[in-house]
N, C-alpha and C. Protein backbone atom coordinates (compact mmCIF):
# COMPACT_ATOMS: atom_id res chain seq x y z
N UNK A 1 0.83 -1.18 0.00
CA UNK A 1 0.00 0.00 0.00
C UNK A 1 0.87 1.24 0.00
N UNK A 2 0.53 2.43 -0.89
CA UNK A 2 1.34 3.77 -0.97
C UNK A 2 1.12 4.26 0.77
N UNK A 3 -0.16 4.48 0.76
CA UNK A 3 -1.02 5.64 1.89
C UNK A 3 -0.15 5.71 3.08
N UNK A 4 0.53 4.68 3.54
CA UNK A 4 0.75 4.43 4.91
C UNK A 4 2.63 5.23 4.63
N UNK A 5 2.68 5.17 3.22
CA UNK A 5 4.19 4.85 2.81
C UNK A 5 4.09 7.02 2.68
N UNK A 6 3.40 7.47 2.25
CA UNK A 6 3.24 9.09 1.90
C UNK A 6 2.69 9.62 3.52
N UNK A 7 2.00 8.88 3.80
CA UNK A 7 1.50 9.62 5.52
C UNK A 7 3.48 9.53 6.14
N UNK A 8 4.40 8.87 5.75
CA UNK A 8 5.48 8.45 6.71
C UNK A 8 6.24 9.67 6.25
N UNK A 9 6.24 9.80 4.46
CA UNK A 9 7.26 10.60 4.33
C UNK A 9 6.80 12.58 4.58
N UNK A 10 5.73 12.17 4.97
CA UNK A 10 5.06 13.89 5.38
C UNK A 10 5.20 14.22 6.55
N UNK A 11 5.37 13.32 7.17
CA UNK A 11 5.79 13.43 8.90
C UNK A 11 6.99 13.46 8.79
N UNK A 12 8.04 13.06 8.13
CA UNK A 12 9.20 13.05 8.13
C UNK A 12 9.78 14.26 7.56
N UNK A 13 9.06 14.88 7.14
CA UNK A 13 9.54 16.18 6.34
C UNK A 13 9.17 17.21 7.47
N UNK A 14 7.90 16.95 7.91
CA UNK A 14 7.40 18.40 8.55
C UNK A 14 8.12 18.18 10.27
N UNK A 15 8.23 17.16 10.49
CA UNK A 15 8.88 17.30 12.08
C UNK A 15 10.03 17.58 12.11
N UNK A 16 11.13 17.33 11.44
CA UNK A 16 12.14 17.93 11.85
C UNK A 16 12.47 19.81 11.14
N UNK A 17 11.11 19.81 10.69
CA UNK A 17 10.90 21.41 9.81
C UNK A 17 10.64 22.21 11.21
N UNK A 18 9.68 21.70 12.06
CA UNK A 18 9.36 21.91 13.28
C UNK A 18 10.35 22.10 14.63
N UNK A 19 11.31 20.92 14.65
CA UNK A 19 12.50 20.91 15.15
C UNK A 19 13.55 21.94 15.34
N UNK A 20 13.55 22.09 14.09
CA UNK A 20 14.71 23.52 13.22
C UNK A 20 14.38 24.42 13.33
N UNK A 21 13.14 24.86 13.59
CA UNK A 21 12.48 26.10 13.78
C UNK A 21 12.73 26.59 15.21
N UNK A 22 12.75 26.18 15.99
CA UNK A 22 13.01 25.72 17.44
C UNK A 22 14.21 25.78 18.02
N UNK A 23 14.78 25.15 16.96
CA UNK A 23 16.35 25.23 17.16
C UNK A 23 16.88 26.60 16.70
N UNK A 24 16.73 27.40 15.50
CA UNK A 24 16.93 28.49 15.15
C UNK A 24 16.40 29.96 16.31
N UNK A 25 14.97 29.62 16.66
CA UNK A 25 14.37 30.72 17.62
C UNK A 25 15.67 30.58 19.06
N UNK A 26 15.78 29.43 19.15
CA UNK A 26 16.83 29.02 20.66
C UNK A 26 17.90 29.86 20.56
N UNK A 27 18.33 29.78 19.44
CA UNK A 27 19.83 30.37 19.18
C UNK A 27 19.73 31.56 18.96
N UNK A 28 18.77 31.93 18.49
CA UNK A 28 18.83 33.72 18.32
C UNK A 28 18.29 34.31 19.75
N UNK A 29 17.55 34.03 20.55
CA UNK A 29 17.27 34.28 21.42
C UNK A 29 18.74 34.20 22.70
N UNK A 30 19.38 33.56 22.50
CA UNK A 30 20.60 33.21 23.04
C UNK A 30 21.87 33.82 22.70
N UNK A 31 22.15 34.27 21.72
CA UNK A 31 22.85 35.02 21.05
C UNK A 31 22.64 36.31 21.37
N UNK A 32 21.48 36.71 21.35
CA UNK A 32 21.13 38.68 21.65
C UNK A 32 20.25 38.10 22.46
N UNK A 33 20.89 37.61 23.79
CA UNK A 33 20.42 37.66 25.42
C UNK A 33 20.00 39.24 25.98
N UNK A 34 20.61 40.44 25.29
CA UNK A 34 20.56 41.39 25.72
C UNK A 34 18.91 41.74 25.30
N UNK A 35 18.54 41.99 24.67
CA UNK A 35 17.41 42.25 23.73
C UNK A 35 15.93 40.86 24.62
N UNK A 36 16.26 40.20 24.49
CA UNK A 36 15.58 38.66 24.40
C UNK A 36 15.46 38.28 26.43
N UNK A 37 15.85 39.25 27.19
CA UNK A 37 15.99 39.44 28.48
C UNK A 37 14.76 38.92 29.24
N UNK A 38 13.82 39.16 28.88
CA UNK A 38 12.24 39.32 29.63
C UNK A 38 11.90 37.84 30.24
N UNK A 39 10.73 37.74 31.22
CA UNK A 39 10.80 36.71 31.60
C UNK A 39 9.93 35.39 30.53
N UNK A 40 9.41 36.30 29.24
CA UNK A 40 8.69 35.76 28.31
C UNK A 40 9.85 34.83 27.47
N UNK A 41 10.67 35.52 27.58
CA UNK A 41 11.86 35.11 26.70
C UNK A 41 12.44 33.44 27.42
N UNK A 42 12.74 33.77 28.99
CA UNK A 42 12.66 32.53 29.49
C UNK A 42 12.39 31.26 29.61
N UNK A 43 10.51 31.61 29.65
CA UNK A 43 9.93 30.68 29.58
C UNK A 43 9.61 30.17 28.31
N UNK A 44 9.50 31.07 27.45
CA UNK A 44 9.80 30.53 26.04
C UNK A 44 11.04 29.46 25.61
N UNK A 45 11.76 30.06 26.36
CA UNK A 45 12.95 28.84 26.09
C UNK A 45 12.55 27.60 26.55
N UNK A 46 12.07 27.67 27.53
CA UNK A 46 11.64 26.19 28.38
C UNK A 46 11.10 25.44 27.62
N UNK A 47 9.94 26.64 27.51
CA UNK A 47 8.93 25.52 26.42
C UNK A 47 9.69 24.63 24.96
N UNK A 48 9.91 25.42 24.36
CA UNK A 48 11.09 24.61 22.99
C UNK A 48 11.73 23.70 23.07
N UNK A 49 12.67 23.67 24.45
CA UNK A 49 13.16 22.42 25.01
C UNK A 49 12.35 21.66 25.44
N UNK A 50 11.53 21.81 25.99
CA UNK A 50 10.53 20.46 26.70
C UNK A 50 9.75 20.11 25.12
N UNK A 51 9.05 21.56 24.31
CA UNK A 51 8.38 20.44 23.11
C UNK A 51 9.59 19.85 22.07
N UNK A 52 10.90 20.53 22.11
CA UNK A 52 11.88 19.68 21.32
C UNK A 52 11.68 17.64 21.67
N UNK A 53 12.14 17.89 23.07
CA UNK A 53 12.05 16.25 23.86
C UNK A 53 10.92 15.96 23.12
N UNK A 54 9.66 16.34 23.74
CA UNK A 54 8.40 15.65 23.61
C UNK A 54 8.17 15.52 22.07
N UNK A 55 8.74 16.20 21.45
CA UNK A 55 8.53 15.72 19.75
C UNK A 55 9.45 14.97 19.56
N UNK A 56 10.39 14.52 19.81
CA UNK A 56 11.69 13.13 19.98
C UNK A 56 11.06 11.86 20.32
N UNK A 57 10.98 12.55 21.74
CA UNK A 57 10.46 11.19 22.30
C UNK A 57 9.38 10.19 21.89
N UNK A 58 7.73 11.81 21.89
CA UNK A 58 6.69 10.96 20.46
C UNK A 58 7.16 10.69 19.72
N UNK A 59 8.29 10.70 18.92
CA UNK A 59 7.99 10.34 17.41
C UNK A 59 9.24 9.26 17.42
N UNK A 60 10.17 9.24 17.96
CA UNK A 60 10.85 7.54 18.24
C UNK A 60 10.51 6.68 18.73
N UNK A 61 9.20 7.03 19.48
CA UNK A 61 9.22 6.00 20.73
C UNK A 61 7.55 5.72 20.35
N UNK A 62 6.58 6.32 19.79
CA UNK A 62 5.74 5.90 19.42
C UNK A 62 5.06 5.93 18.19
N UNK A 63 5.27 7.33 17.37
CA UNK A 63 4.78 7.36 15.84
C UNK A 63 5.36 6.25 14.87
N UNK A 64 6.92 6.65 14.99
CA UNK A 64 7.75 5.89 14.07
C UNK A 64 7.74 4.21 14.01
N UNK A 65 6.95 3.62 15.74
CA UNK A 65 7.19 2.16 14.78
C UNK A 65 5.75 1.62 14.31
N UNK A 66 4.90 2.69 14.43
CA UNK A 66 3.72 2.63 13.30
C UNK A 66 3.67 2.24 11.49
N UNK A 67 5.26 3.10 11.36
CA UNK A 67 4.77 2.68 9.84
C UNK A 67 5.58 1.66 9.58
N UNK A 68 5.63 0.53 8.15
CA UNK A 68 6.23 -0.23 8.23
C UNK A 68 7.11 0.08 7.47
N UNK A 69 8.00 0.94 7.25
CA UNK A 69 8.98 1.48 6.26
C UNK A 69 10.00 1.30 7.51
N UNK A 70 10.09 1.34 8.87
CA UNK A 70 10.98 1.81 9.42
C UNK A 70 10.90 0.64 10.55
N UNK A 71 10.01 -0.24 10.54
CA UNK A 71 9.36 -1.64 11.48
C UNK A 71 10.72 -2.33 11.93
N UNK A 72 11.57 -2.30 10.34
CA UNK A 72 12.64 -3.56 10.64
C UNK A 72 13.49 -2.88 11.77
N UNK A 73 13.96 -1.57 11.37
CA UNK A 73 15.08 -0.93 12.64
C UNK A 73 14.37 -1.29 13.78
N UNK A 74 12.80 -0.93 14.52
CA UNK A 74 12.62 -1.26 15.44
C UNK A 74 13.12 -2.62 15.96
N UNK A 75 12.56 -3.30 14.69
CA UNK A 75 13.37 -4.86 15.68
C UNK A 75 14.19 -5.33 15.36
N UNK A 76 15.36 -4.54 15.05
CA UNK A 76 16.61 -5.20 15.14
C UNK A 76 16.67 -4.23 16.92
N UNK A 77 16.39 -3.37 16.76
CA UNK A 77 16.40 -2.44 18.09
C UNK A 77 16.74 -2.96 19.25
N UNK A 78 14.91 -3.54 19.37
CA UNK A 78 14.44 -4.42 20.31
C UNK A 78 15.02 -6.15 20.56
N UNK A 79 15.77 -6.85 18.83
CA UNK A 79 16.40 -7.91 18.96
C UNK A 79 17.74 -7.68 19.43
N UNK A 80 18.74 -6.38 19.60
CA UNK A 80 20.07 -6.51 19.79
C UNK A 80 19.31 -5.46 21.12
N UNK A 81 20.16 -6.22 22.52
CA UNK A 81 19.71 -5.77 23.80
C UNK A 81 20.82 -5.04 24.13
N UNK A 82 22.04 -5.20 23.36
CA UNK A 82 23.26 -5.05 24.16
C UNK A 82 23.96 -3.65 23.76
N UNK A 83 23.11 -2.76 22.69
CA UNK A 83 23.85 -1.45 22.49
C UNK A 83 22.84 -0.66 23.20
N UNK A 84 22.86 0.18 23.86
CA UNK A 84 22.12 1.60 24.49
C UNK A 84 21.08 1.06 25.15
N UNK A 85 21.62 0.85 26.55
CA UNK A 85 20.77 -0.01 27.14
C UNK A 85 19.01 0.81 27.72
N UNK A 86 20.12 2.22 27.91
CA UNK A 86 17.99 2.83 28.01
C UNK A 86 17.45 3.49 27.25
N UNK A 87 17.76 3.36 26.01
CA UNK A 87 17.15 3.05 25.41
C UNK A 87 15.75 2.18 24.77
N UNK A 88 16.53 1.14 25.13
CA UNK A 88 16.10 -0.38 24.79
C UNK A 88 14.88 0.03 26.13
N UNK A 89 15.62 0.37 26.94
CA UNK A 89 14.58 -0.02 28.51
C UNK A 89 13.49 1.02 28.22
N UNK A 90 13.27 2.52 27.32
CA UNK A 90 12.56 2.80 27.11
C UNK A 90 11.41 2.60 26.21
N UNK A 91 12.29 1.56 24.76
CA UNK A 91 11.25 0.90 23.57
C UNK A 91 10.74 -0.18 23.93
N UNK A 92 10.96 -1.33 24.89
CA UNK A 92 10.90 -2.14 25.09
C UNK A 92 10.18 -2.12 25.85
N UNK A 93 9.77 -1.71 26.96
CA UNK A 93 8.56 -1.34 28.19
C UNK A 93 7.53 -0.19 27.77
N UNK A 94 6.33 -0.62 26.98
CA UNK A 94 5.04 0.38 26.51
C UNK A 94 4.84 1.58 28.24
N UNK A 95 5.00 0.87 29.36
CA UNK A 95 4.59 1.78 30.54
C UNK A 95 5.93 3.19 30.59
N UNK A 96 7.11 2.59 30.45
CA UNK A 96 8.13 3.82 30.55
C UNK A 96 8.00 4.32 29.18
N UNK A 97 7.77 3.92 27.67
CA UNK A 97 7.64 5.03 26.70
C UNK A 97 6.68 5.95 27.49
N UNK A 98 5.25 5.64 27.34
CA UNK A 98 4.44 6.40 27.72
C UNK A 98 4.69 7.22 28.93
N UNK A 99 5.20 7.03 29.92
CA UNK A 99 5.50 7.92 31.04
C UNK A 99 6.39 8.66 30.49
N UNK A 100 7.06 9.12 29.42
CA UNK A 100 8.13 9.94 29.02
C UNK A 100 7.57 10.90 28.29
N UNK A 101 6.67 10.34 27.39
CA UNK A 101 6.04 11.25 25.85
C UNK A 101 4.81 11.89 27.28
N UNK A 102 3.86 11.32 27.98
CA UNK A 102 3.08 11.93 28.50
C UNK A 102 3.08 12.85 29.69
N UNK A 103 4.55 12.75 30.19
CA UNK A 103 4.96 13.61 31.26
C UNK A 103 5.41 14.88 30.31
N UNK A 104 6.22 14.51 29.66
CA UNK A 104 6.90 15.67 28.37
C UNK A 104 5.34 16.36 27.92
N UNK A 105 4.13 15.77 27.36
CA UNK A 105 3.42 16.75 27.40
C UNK A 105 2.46 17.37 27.79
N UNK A 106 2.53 16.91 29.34
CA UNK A 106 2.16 17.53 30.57
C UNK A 106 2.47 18.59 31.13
N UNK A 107 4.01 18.67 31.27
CA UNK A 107 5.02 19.92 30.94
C UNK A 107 5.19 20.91 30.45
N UNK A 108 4.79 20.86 28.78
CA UNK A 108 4.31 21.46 28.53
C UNK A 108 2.92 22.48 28.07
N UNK A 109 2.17 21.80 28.58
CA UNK A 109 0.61 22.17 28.35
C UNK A 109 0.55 23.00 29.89
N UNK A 110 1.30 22.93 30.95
CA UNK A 110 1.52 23.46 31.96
C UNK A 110 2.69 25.07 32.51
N UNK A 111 3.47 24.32 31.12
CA UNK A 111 4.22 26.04 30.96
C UNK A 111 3.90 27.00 29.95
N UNK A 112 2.76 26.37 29.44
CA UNK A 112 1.48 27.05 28.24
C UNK A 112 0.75 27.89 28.98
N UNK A 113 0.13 27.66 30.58
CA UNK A 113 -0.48 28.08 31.54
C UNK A 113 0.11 29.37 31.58
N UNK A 114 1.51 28.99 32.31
CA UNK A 114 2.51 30.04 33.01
C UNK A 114 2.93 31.01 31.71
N UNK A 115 3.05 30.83 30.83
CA UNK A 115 3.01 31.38 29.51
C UNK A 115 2.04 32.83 29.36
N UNK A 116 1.23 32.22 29.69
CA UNK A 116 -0.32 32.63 28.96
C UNK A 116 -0.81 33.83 30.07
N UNK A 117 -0.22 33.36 31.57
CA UNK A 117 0.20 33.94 32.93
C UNK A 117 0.53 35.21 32.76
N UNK A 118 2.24 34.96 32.15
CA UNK A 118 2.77 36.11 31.87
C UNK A 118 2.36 36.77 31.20
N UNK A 119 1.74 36.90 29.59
CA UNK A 119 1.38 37.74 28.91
C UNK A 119 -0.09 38.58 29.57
N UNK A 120 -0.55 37.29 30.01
CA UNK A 120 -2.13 38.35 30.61
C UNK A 120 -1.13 39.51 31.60
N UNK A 121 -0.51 39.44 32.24
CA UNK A 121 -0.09 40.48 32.65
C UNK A 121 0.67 41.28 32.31
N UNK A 122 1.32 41.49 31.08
CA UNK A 122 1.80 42.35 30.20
C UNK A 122 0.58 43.24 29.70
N UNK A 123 -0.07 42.18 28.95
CA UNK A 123 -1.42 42.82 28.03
C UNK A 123 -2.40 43.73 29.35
N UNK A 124 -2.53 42.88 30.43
CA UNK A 124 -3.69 43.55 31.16
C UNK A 124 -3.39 44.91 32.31
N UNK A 125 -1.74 44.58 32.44
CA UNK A 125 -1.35 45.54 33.49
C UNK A 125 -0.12 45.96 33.23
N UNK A 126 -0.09 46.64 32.30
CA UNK A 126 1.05 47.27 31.18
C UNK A 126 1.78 48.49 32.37
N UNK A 127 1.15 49.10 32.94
CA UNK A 127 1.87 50.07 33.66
C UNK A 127 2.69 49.70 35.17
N UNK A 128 1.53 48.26 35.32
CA UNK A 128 2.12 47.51 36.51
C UNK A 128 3.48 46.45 35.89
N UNK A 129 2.94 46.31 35.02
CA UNK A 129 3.76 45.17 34.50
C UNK A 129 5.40 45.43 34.28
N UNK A 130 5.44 46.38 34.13
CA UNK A 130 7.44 47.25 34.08
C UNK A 130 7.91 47.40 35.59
N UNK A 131 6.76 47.60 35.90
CA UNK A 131 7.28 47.89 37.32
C UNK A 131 7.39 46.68 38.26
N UNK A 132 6.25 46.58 38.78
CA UNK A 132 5.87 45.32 39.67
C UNK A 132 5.97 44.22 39.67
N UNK A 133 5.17 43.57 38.44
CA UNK A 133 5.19 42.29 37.97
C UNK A 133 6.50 41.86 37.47
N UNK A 134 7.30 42.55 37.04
CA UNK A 134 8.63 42.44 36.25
C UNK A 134 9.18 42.17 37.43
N UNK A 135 9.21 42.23 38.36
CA UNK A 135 10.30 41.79 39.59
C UNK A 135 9.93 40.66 39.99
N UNK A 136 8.13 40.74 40.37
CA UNK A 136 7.80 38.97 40.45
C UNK A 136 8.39 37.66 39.75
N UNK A 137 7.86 38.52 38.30
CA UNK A 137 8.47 37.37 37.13
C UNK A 137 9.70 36.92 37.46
N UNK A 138 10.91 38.29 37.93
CA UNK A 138 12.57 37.64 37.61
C UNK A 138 12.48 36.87 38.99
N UNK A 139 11.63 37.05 39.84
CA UNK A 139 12.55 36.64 41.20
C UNK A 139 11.75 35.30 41.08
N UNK A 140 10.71 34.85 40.93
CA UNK A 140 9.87 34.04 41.34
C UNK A 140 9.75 32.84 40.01
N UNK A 141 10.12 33.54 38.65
CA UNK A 141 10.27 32.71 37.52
C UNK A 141 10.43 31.15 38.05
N UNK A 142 11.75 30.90 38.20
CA UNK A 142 12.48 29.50 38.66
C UNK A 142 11.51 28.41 40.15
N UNK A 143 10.91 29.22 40.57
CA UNK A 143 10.17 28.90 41.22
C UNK A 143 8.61 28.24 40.59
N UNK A 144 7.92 29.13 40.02
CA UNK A 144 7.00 28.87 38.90
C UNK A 144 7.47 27.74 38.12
N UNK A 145 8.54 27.59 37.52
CA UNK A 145 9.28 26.42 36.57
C UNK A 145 8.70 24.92 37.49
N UNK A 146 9.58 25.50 38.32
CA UNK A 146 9.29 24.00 39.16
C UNK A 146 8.16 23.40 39.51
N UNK A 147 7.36 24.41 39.95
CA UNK A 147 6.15 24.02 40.26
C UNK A 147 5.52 23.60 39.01
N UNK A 148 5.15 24.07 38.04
CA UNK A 148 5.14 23.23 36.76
C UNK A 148 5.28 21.70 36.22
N UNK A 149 7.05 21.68 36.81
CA UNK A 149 7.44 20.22 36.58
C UNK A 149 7.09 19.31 37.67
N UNK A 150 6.80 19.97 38.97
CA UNK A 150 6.11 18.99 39.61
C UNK A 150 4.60 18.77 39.73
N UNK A 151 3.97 19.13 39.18
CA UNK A 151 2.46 19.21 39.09
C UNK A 151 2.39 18.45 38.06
N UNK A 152 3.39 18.56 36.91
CA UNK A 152 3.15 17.48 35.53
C UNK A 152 3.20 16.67 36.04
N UNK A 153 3.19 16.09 37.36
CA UNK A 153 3.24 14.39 37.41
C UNK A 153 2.46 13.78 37.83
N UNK A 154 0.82 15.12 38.39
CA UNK A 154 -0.30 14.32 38.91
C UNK A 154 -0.81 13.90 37.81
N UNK A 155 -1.03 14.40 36.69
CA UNK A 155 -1.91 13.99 35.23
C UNK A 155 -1.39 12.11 35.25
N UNK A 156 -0.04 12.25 35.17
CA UNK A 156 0.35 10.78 34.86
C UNK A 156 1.04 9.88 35.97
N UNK A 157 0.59 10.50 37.48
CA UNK A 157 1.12 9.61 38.64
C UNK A 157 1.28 7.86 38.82
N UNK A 158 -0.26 7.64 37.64
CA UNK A 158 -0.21 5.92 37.77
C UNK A 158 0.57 5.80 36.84
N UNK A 159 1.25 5.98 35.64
CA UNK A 159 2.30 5.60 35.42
C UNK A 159 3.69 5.33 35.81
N UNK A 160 3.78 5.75 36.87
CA UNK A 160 5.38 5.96 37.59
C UNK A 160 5.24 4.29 38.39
């Protein structure tokens, strides 16, 4: 059958188009740190890295051994135990893929929140927001982060 063979090579084109995009915003943002300062800028970074992973992780660990263009690597993967062992411990156990891809996008659907956080208070309290809130954001940012990454783990606690 073509269908299964053109659905593989369209995903294969557009995810790592997605990837690169990600990777390019990272680096410019990183590069003119001066400019790119804000705490939007921050958490923006976060996010890219966590959906970088979580588009890795989905798409090695569960899209890709969907089609059968790419079936055999899986099981030579899964038949040779003895190169990259966690690997293996992640393709090989359906409960740890899934606790990886679904914590990853827990993570981020949660720094989408804190995201969405910050801008309402740009947009809504523009005069507070230079002043006031801008100190919250820097001091309290890293704090917010965390709380984030630990809250992503009630969604998927029975997996652990």
């Amino acid at each position: 059958m073509i269908y299964p063979d053109i659905a593989f090579l369209i995903y294969a084109v557009y995810i790592p188009l997605i990837i690169l995009i990600y990777f390019l915003e990272l680096i410019v943002i990183v590069w003119h740190r001066r400019q790119y300062s804000s705490s939007f800028y921050h958490i923006f970074s976060v996010v890219a890295v966590v959906d970088i992973l979580a588009c890795l992780a989905g798409s090695f660990l569960h899209r890709l051994p969907m089609y059968s263009i790419v079936n055999g690597f899986y099981e030579h993967l899964l038949g040779n135990r003895t190169w990259l062992p966690p690997l293996n411990m992640f393709i090989a156990f359906p409960l740890n893929r899934s606790r990886l891809c679904y914590y990853l996008n827990c993570v981020s659907q949660y720094l989408g929140v804190l995201m969405a956080a910050n801008r309402f208070t740009a947009i809504f309290m523009p005069n507070y927001h230079d002043k006031v809130t801008c100190y919250i954001w820097r001091y309290f940012l890293p704090i917010f982060l965390l709380i984030c990454l630990l809250i992503s783990v009630i969604p998927v606690w029975f997996l652990i």
